[in-house]
Protein backbone atom coordinates (compact mmCIF):
# COMPACT_ATOMS: atom_id res chain seq x y z
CA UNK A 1 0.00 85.90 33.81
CA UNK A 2 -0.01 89.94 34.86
CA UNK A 3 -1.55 92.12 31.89
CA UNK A 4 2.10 93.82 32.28
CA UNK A 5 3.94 90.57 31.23
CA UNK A 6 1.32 89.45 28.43
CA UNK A 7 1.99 93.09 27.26
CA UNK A 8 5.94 92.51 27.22
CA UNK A 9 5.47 89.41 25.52
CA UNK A 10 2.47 90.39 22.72
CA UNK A 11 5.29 93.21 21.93
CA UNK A 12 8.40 91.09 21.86
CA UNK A 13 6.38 88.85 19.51
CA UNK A 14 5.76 91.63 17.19
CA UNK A 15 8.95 92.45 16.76
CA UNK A 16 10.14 88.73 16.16
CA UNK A 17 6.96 89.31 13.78
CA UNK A 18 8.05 92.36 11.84
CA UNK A 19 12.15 91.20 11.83
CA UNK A 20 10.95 87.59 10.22
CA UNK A 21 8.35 89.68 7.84
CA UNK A 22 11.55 91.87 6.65
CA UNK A 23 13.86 89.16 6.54
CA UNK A 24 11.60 87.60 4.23
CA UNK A 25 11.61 90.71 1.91
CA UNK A 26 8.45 92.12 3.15
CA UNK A 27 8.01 96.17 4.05
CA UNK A 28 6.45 96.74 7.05
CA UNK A 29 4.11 99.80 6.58
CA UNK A 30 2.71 100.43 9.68
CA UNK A 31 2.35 98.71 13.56
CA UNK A 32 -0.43 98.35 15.78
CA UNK A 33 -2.44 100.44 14.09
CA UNK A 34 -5.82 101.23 15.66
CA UNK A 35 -9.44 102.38 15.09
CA UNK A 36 -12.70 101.90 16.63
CA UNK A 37 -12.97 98.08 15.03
CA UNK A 38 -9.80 97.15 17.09
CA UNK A 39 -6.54 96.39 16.10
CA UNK A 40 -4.22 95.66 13.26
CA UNK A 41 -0.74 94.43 14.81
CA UNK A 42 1.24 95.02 11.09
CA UNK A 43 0.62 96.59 7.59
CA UNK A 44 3.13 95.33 5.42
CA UNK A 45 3.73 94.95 1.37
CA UNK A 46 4.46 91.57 -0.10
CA UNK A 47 5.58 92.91 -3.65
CA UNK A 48 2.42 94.19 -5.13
CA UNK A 49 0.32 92.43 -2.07
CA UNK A 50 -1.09 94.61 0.50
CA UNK A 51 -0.81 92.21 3.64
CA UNK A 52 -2.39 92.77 7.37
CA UNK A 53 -1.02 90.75 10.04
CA UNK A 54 -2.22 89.33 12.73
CA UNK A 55 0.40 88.63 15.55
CA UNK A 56 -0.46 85.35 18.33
CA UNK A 57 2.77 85.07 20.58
CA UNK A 58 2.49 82.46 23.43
CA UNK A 59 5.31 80.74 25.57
CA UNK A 60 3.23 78.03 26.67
CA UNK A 61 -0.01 75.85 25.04
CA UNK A 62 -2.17 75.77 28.18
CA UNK A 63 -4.97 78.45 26.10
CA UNK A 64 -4.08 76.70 23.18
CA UNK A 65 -1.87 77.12 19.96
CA UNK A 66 -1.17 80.38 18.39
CA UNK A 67 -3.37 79.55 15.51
CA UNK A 68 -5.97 78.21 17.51
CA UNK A 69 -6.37 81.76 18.51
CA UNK A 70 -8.02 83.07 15.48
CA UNK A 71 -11.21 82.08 15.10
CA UNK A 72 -13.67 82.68 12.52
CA UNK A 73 -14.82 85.81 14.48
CA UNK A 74 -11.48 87.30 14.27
CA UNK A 75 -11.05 86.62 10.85
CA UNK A 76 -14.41 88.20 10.01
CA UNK A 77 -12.90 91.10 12.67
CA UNK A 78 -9.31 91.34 10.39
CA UNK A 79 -11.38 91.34 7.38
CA UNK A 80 -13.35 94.88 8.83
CA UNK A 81 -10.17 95.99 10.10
CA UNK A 82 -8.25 95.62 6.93
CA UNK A 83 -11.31 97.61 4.90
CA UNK A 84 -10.99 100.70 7.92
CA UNK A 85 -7.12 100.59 6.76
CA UNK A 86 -7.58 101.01 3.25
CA UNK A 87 -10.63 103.18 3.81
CA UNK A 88 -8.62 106.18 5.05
CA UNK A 89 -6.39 106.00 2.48
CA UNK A 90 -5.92 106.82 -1.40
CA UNK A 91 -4.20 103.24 -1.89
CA UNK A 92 -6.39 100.71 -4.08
CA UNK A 93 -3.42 98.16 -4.13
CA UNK A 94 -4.13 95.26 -6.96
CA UNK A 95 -4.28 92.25 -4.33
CA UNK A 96 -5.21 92.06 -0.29
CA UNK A 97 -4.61 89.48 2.10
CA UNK A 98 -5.03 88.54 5.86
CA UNK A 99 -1.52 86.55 7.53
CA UNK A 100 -0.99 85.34 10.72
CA UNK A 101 2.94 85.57 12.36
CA UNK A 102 2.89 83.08 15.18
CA UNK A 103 5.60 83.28 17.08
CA UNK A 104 5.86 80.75 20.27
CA UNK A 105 8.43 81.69 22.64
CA UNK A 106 9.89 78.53 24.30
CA UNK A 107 11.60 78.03 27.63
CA UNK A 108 15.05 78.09 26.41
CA UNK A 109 16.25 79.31 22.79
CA UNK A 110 15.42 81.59 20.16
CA UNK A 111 11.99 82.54 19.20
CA UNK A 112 9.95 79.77 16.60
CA UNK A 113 8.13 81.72 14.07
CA UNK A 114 5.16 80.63 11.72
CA UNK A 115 4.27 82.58 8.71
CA UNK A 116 0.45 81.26 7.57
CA UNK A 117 -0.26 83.15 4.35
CA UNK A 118 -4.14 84.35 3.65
CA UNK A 119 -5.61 82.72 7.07
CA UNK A 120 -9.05 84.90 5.91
């Protein structure tokens, strides 16, 4: 697969991402925000719950499952990710936690999305 086509895809699956998070009755806060520790795909709020989000979109298995994908290292990673976020801000919100939107895009049909809640 070209880096131009996992790009299309890794953004097509955050939008499924952040249209599933709303439709849920979360706000998305922020997208793909960035700093020196990497990535953060979303920033959303889950009532009182400050939530980061971790997007995996695949349209096949052969590297393994979307949830196979996050490792303990990348967990640790969200985790100092999530503490950059909230370091460059006044916002000390009462309760964090670390998601991961998997969204698996099949041959035919609409999107399949998985919402794991507090994956770290």
């Amino acid at each position: 697969m070209t880096y131009a086509r996992n790009k299309a895809l890794g953004s097509y699956g955050e939008g499924v991402a952040a249209r599933h998070l709303t439709d849920a009755g979360m706000v998305v806060l922020e997208r793909n925000w960035t700093c020196r520790f990497g990535e953060i795909d979303i920033v959303a709020r889950d009532g009182d719950t400050l939530v980061f989000v971790e997007v995996k979109t695949r349209s096949g298995t052969s590297h393994g499952t979307n949830l196979e994908a996050v490792t303990q290292a990348k967990a640790e990673r969200l985790r100092t990710l999530a503490g950059a976020w909230l370091e460059g801000r006044a916002i000390r919100p009462p309760v964090t936690r670390i998601d991961v939107v998997a969204v698996q895009i099949p041959a035919k049909g609409p999107a399949e999305v998985r919402h794991v809640k507090a994956v770290a």
